[in-house]
PDB file of N, CA and C in Angstrom:
ATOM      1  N   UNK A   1      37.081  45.894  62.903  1.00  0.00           N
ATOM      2  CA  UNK A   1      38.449  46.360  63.042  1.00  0.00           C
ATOM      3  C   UNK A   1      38.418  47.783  63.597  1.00  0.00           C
ATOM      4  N   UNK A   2      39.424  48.369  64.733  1.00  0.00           N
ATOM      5  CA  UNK A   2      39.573  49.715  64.791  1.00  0.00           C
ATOM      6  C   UNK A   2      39.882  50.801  64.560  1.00  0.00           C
ATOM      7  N   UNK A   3      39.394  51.519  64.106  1.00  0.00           N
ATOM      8  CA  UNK A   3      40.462  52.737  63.293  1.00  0.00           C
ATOM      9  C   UNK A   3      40.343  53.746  64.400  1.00  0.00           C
ATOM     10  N   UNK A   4      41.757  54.676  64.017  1.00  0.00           N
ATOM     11  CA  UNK A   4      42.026  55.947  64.690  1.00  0.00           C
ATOM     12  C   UNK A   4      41.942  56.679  63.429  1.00  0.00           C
ATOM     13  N   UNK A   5      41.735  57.916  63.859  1.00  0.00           N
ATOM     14  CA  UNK A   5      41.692  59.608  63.577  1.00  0.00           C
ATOM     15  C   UNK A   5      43.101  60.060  63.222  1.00  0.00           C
ATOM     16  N   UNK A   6      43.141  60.464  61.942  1.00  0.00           N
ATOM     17  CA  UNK A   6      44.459  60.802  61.537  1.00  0.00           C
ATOM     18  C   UNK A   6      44.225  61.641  60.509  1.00  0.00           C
ATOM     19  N   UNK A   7      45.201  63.038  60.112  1.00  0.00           N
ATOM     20  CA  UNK A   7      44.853  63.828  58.771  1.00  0.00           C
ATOM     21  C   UNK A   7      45.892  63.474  57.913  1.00  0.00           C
ATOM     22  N   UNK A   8      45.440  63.238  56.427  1.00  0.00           N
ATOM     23  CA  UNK A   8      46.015  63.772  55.309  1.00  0.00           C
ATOM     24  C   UNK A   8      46.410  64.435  54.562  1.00  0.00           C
ATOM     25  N   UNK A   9      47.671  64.764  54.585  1.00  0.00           N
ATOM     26  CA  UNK A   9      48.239  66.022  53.727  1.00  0.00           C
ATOM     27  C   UNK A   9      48.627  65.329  52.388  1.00  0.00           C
ATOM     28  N   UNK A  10      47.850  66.447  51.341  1.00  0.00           N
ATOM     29  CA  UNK A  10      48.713  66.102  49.981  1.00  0.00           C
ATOM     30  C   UNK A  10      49.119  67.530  49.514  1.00  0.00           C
ATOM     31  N   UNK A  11      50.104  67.110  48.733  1.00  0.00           N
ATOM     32  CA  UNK A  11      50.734  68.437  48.574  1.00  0.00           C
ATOM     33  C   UNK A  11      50.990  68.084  46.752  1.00  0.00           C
ATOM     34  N   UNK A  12      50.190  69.028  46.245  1.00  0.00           N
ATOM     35  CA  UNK A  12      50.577  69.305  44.689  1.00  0.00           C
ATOM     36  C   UNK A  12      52.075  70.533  44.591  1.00  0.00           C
ATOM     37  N   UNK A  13      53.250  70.086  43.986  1.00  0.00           N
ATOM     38  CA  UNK A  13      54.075  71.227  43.867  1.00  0.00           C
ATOM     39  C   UNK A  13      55.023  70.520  42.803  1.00  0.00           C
ATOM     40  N   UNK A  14      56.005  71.919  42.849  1.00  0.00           N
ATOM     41  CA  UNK A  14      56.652  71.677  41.085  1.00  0.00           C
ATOM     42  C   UNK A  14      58.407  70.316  41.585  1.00  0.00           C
ATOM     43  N   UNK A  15      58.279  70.086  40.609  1.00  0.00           N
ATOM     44  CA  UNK A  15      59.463  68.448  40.916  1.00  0.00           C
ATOM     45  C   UNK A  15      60.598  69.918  41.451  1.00  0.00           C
ATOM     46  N   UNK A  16      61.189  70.667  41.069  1.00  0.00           N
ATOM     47  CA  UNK A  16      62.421  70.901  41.132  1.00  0.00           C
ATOM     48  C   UNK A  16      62.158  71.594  42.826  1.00  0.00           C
ATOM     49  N   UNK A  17      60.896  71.771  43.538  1.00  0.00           N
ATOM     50  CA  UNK A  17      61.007  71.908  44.886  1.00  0.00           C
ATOM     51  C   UNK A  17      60.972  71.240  46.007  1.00  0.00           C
ATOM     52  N   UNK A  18      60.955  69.242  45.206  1.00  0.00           N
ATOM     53  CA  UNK A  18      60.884  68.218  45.935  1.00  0.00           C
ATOM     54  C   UNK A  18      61.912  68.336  47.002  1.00  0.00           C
ATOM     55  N   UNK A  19      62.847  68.590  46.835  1.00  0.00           N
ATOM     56  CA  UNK A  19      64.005  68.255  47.746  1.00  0.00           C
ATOM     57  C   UNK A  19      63.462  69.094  48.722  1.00  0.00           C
ATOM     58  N   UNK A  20      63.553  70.458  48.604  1.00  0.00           N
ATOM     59  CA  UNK A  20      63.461  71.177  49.626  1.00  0.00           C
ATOM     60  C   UNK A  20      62.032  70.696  50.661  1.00  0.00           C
ATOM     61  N   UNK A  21      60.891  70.168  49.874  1.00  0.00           N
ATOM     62  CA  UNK A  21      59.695  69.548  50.530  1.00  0.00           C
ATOM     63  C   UNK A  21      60.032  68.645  51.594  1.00  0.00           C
ATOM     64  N   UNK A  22      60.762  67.978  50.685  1.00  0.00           N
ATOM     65  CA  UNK A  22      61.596  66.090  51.615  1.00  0.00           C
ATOM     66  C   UNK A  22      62.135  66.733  52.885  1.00  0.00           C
ATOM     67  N   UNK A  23      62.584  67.766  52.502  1.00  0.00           N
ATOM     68  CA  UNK A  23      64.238  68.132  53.803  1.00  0.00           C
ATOM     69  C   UNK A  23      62.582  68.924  54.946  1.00  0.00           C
ATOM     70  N   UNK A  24      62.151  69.372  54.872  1.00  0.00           N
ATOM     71  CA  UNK A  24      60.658  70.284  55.785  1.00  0.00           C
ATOM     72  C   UNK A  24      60.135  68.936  56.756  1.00  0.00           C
ATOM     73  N   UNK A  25      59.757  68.015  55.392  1.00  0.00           N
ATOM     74  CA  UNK A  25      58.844  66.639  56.178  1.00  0.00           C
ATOM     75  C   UNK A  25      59.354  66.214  57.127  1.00  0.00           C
ATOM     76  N   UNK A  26      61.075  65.784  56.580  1.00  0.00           N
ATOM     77  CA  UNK A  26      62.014  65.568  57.629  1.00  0.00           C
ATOM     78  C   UNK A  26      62.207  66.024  58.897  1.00  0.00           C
ATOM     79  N   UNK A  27      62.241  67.442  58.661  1.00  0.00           N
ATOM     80  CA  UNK A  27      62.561  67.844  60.355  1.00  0.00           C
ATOM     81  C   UNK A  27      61.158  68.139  61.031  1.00  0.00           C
ATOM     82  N   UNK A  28      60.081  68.067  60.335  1.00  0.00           N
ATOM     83  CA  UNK A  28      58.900  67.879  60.784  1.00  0.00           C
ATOM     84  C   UNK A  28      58.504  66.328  61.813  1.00  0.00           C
ATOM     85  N   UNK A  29      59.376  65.644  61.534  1.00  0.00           N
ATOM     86  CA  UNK A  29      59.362  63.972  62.009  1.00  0.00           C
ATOM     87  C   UNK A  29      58.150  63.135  61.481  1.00  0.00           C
ATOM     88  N   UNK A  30      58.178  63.534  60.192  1.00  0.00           N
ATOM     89  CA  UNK A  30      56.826  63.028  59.161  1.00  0.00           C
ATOM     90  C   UNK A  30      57.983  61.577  58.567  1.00  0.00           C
ATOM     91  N   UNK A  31      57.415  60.585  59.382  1.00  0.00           N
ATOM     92  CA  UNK A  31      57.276  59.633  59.377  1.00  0.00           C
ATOM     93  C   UNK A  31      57.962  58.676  58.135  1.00  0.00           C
ATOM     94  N   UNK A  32      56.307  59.199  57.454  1.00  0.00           N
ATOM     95  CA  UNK A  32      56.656  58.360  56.200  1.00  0.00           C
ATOM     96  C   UNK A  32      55.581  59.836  54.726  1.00  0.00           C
ATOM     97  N   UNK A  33      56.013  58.761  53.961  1.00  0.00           N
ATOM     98  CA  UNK A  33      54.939  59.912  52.839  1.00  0.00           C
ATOM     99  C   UNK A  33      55.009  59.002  51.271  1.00  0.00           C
ATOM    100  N   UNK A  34      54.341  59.466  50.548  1.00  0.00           N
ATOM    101  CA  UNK A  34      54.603  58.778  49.014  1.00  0.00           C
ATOM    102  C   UNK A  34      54.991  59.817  48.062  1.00  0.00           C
ATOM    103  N   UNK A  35      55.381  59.976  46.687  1.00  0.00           N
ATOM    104  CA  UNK A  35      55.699  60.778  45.916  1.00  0.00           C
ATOM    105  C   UNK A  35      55.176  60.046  44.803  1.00  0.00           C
ATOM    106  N   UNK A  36      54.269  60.766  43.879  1.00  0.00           N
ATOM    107  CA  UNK A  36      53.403  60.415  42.956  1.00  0.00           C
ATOM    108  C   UNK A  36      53.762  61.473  41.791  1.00  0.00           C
ATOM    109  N   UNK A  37      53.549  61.126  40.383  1.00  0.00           N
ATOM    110  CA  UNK A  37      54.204  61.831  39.259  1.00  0.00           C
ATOM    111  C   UNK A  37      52.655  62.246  39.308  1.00  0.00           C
ATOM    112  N   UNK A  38      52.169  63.949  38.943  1.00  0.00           N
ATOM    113  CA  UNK A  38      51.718  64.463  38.093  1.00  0.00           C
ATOM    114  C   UNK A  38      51.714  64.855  36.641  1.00  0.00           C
ATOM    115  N   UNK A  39      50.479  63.896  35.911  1.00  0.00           N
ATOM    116  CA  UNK A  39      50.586  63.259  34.378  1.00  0.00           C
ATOM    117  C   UNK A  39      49.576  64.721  33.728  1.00  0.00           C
ATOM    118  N   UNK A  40      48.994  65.289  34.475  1.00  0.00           N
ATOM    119  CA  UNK A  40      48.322  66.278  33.608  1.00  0.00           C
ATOM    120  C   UNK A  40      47.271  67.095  34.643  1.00  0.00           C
ATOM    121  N   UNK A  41      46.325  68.059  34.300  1.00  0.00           N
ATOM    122  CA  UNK A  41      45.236  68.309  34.999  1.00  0.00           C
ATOM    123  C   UNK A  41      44.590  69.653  34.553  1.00  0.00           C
ATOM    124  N   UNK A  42      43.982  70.135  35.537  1.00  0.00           N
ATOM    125  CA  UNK A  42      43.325  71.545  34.541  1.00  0.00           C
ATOM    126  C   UNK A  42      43.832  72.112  35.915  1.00  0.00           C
ATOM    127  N   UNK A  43      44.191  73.435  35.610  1.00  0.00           N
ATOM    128  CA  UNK A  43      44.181  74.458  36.610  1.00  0.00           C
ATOM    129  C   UNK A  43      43.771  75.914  36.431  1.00  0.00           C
ATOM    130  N   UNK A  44      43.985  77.485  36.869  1.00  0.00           N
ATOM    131  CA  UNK A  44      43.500  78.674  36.315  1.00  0.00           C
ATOM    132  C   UNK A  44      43.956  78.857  34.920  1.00  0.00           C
ATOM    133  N   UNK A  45      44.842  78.389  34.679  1.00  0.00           N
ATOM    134  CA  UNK A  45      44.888  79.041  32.991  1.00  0.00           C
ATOM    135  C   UNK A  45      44.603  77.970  32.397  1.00  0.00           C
ATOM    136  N   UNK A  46      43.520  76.867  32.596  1.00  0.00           N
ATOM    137  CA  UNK A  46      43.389  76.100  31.686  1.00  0.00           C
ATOM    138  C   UNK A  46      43.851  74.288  31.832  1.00  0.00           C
ATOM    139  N   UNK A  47      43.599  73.377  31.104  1.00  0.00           N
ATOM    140  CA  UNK A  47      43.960  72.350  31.109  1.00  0.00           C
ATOM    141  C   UNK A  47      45.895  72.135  30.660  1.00  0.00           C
ATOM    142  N   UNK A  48      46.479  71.368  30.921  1.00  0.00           N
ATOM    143  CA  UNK A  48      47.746  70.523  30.638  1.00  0.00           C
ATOM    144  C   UNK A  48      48.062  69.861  31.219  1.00  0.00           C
ATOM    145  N   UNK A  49      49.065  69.322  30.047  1.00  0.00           N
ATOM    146  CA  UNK A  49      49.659  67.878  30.710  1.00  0.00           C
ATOM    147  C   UNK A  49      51.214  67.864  30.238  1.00  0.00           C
ATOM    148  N   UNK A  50      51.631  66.713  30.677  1.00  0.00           N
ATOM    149  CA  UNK A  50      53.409  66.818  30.437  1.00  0.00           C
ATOM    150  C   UNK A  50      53.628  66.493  29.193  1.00  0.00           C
ATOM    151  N   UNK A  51      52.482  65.709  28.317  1.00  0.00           N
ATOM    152  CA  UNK A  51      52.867  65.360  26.729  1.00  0.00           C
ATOM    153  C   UNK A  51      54.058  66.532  26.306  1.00  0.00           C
ATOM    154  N   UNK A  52      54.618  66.171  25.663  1.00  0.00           N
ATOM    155  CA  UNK A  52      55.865  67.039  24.658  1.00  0.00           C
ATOM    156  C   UNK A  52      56.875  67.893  25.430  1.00  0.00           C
ATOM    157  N   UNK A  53      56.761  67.942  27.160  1.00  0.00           N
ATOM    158  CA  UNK A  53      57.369  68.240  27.321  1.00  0.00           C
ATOM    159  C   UNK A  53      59.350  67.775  27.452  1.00  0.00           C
ATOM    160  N   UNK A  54      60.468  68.247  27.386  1.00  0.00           N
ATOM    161  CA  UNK A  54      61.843  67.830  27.267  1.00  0.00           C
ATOM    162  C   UNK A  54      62.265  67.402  28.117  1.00  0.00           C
ATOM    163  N   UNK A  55      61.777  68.045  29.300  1.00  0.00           N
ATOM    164  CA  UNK A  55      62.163  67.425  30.712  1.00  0.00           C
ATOM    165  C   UNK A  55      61.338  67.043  31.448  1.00  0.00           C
ATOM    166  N   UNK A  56      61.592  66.444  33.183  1.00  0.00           N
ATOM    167  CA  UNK A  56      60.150  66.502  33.482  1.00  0.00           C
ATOM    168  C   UNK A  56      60.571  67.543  34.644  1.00  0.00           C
ATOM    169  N   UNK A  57      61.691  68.629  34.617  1.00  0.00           N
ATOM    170  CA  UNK A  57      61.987  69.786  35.541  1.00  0.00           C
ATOM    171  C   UNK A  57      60.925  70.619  35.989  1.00  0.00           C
ATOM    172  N   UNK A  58      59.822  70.978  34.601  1.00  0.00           N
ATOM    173  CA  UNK A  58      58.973  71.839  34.424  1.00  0.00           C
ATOM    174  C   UNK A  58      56.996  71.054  35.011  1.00  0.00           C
ATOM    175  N   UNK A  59      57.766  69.550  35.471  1.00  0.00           N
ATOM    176  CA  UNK A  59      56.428  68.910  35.966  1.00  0.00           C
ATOM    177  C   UNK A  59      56.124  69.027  37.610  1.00  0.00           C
ATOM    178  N   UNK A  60      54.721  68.672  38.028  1.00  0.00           N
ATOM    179  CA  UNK A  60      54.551  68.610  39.303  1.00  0.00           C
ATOM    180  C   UNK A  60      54.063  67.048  39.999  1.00  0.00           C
ATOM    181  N   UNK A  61      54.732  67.344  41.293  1.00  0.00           N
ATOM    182  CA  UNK A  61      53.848  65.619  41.843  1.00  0.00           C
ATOM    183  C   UNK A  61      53.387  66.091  42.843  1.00  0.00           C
ATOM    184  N   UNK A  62      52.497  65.187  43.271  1.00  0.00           N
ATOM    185  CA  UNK A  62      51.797  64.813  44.672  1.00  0.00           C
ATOM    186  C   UNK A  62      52.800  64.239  45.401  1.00  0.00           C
ATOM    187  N   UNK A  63      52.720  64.699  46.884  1.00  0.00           N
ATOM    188  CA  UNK A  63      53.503  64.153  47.895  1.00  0.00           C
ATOM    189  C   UNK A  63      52.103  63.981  48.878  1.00  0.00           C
ATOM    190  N   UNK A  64      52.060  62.505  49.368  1.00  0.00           N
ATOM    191  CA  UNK A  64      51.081  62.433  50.321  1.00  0.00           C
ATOM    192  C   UNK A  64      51.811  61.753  51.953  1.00  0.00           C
ATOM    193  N   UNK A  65      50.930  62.630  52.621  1.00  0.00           N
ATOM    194  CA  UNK A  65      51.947  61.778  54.150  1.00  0.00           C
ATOM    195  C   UNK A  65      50.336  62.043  55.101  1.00  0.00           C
ATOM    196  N   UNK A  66      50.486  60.572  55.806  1.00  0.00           N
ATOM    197  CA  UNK A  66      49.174  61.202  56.735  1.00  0.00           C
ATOM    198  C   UNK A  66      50.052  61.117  58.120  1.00  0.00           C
ATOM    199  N   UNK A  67      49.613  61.859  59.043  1.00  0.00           N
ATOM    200  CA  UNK A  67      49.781  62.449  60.397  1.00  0.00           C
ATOM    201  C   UNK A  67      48.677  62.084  61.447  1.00  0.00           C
ATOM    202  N   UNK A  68      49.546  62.013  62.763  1.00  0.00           N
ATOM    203  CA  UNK A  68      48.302  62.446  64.048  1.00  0.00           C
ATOM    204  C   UNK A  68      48.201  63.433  64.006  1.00  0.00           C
ATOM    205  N   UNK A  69      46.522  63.640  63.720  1.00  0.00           N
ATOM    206  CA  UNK A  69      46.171  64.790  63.526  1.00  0.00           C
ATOM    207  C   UNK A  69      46.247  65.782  64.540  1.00  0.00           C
ATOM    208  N   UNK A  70      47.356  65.884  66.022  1.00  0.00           N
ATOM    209  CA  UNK A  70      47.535  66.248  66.452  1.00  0.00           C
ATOM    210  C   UNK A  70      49.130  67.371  66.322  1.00  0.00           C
ATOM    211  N   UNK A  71      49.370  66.688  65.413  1.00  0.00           N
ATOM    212  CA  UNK A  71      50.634  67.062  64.888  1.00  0.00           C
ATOM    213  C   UNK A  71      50.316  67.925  63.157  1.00  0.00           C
ATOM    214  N   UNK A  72      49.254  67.747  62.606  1.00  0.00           N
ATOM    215  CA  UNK A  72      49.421  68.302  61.486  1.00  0.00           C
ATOM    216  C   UNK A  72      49.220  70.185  61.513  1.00  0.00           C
ATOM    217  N   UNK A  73      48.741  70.596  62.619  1.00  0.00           N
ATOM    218  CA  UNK A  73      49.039  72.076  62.280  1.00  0.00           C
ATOM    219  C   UNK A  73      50.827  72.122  61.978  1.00  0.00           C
ATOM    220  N   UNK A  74      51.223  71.945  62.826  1.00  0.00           N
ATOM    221  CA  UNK A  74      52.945  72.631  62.916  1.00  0.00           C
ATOM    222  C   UNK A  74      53.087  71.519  61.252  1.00  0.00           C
ATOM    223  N   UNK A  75      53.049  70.402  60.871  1.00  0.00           N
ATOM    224  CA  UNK A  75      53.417  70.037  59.923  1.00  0.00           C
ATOM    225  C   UNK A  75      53.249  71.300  58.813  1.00  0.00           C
ATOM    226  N   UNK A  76      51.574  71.503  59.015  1.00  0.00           N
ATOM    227  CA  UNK A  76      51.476  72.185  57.756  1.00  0.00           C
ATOM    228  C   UNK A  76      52.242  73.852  57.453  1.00  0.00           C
ATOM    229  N   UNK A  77      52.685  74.082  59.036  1.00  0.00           N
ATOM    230  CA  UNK A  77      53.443  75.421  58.570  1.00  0.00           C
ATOM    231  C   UNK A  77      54.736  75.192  58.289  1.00  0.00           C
ATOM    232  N   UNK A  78      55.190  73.868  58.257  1.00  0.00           N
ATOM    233  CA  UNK A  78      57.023  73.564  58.262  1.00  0.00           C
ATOM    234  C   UNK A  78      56.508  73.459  56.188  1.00  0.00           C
ATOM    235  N   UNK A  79      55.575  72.673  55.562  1.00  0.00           N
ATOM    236  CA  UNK A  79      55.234  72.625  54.220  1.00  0.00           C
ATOM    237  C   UNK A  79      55.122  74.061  53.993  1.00  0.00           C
ATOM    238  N   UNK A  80      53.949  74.687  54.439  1.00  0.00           N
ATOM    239  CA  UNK A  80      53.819  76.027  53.654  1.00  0.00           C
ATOM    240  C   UNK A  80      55.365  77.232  53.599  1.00  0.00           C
ATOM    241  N   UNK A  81      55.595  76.674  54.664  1.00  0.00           N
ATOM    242  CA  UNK A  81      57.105  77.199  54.185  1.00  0.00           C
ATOM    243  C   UNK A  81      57.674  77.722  53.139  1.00  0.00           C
ATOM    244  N   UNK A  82      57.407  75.679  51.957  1.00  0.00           N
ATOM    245  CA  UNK A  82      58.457  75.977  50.862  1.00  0.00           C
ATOM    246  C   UNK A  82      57.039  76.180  50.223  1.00  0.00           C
ATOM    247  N   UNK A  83      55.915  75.724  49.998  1.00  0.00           N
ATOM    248  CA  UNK A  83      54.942  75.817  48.670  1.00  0.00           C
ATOM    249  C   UNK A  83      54.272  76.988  48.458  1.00  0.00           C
ATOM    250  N   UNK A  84      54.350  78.023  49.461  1.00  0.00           N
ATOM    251  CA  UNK A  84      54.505  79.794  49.266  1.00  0.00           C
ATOM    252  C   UNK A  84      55.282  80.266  48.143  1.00  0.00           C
ATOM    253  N   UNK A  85      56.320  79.371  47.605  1.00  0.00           N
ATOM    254  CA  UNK A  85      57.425  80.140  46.924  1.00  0.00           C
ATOM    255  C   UNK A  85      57.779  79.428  45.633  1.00  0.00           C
ATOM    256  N   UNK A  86      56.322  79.152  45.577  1.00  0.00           N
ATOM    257  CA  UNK A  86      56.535  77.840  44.092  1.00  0.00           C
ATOM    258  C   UNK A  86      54.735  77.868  44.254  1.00  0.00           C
ATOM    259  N   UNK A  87      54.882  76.945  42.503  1.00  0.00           N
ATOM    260  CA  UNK A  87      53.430  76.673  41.996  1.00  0.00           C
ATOM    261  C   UNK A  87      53.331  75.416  43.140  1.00  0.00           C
ATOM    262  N   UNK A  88      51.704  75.362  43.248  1.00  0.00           N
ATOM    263  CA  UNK A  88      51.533  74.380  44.509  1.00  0.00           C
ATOM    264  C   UNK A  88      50.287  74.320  45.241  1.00  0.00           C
ATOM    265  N   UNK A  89      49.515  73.439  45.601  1.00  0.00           N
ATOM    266  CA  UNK A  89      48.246  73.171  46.700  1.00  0.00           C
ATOM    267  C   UNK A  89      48.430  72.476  47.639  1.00  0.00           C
ATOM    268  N   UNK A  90      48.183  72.900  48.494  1.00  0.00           N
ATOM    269  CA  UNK A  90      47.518  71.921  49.902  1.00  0.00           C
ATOM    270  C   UNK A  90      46.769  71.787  50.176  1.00  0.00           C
ATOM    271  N   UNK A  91      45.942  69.878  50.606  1.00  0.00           N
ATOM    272  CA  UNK A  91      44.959  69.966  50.739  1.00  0.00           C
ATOM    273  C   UNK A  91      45.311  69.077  51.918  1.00  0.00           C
ATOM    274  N   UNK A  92      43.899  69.303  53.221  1.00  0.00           N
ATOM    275  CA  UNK A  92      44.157  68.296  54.326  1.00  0.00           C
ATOM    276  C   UNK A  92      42.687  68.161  54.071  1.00  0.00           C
ATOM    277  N   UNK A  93      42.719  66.543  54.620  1.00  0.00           N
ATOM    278  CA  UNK A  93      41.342  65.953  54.913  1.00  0.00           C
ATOM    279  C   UNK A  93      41.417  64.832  56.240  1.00  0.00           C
ATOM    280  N   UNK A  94      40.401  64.623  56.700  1.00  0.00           N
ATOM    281  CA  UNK A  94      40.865  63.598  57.694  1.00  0.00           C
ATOM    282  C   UNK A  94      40.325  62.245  56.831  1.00  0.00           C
ATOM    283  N   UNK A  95      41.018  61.673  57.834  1.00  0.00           N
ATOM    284  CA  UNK A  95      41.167  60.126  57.551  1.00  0.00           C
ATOM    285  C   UNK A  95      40.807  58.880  58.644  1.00  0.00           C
ATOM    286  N   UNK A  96      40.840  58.278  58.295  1.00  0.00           N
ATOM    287  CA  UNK A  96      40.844  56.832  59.608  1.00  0.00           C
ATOM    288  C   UNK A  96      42.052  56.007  59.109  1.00  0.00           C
ATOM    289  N   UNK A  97      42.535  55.147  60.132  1.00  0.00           N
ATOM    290  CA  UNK A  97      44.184  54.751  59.791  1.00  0.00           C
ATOM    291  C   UNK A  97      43.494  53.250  60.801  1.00  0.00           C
ATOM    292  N   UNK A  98      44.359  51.789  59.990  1.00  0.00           N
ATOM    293  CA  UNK A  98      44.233  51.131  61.034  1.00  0.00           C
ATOM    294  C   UNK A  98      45.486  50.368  61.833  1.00  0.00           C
ATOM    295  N   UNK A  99      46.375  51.743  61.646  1.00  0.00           N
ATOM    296  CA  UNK A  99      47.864  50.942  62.510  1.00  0.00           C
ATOM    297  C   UNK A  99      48.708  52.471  62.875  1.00  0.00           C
ATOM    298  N   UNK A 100      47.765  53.096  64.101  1.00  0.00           N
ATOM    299  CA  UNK A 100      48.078  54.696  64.298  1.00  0.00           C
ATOM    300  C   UNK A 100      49.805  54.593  64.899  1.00  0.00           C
ATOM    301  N   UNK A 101      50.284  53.349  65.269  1.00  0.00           N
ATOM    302  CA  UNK A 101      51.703  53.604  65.522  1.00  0.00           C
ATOM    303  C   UNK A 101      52.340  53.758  64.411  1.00  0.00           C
ATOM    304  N   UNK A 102      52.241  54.168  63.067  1.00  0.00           N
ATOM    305  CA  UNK A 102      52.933  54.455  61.686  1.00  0.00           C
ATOM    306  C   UNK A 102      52.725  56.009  61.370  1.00  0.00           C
ATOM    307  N   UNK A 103      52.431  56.302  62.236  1.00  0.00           N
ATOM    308  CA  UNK A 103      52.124  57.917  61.872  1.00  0.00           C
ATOM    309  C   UNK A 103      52.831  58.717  63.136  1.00  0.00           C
TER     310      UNK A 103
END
């Protein structure tokens, strides 16, 4: 089977900056993407997780979208945008894709 060359962006950031993420991807012409709940993890101050928390305002998810990797610089400066101004990681890796007209 053939694969093409494509990068992956995931983006760790806090739920209450989803929207503003969604509305970036958007005018970025990012395609498609997933939104995944963050259940716990360790970071600089240590391990947690959402146990006991009241809401899940104060939680973070993964947003993953892969790109032609010809397009993911400008993607990633329309993201760093909002995840400068909030808790948050970006990570890109490449990938192989086997249906590059979805990206």
């Amino acid at each position: 089977m053939q694969t093409h060359h494509a990068t992956r962006i995931e983006i760790f950031i806090e739920l209450p900056a989803l929207k503003s993420l969604s509305r970036q991807l958007d005018r970025s012409r990012v395609t498609g993407y997933s939104v995944l709940p963050v259940l716990g993890g360790q970071g600089r101050s240590g391990p947690w997780t959402r146990d006991g928390e009241v809401s899940a305002a104060g939680g973070l998810v993964m947003v993953v979208a892969v790109v032609a990797s010809e397009r993911a610089e400008s993607v990633l400066e329309s993201v760093f945008a909002v995840v400068k101004r909030h808790i948050g990681l970006v990570s890109v890796s490449d990938c192989r894709i086997v249906r590059p007209e979805r990206v």
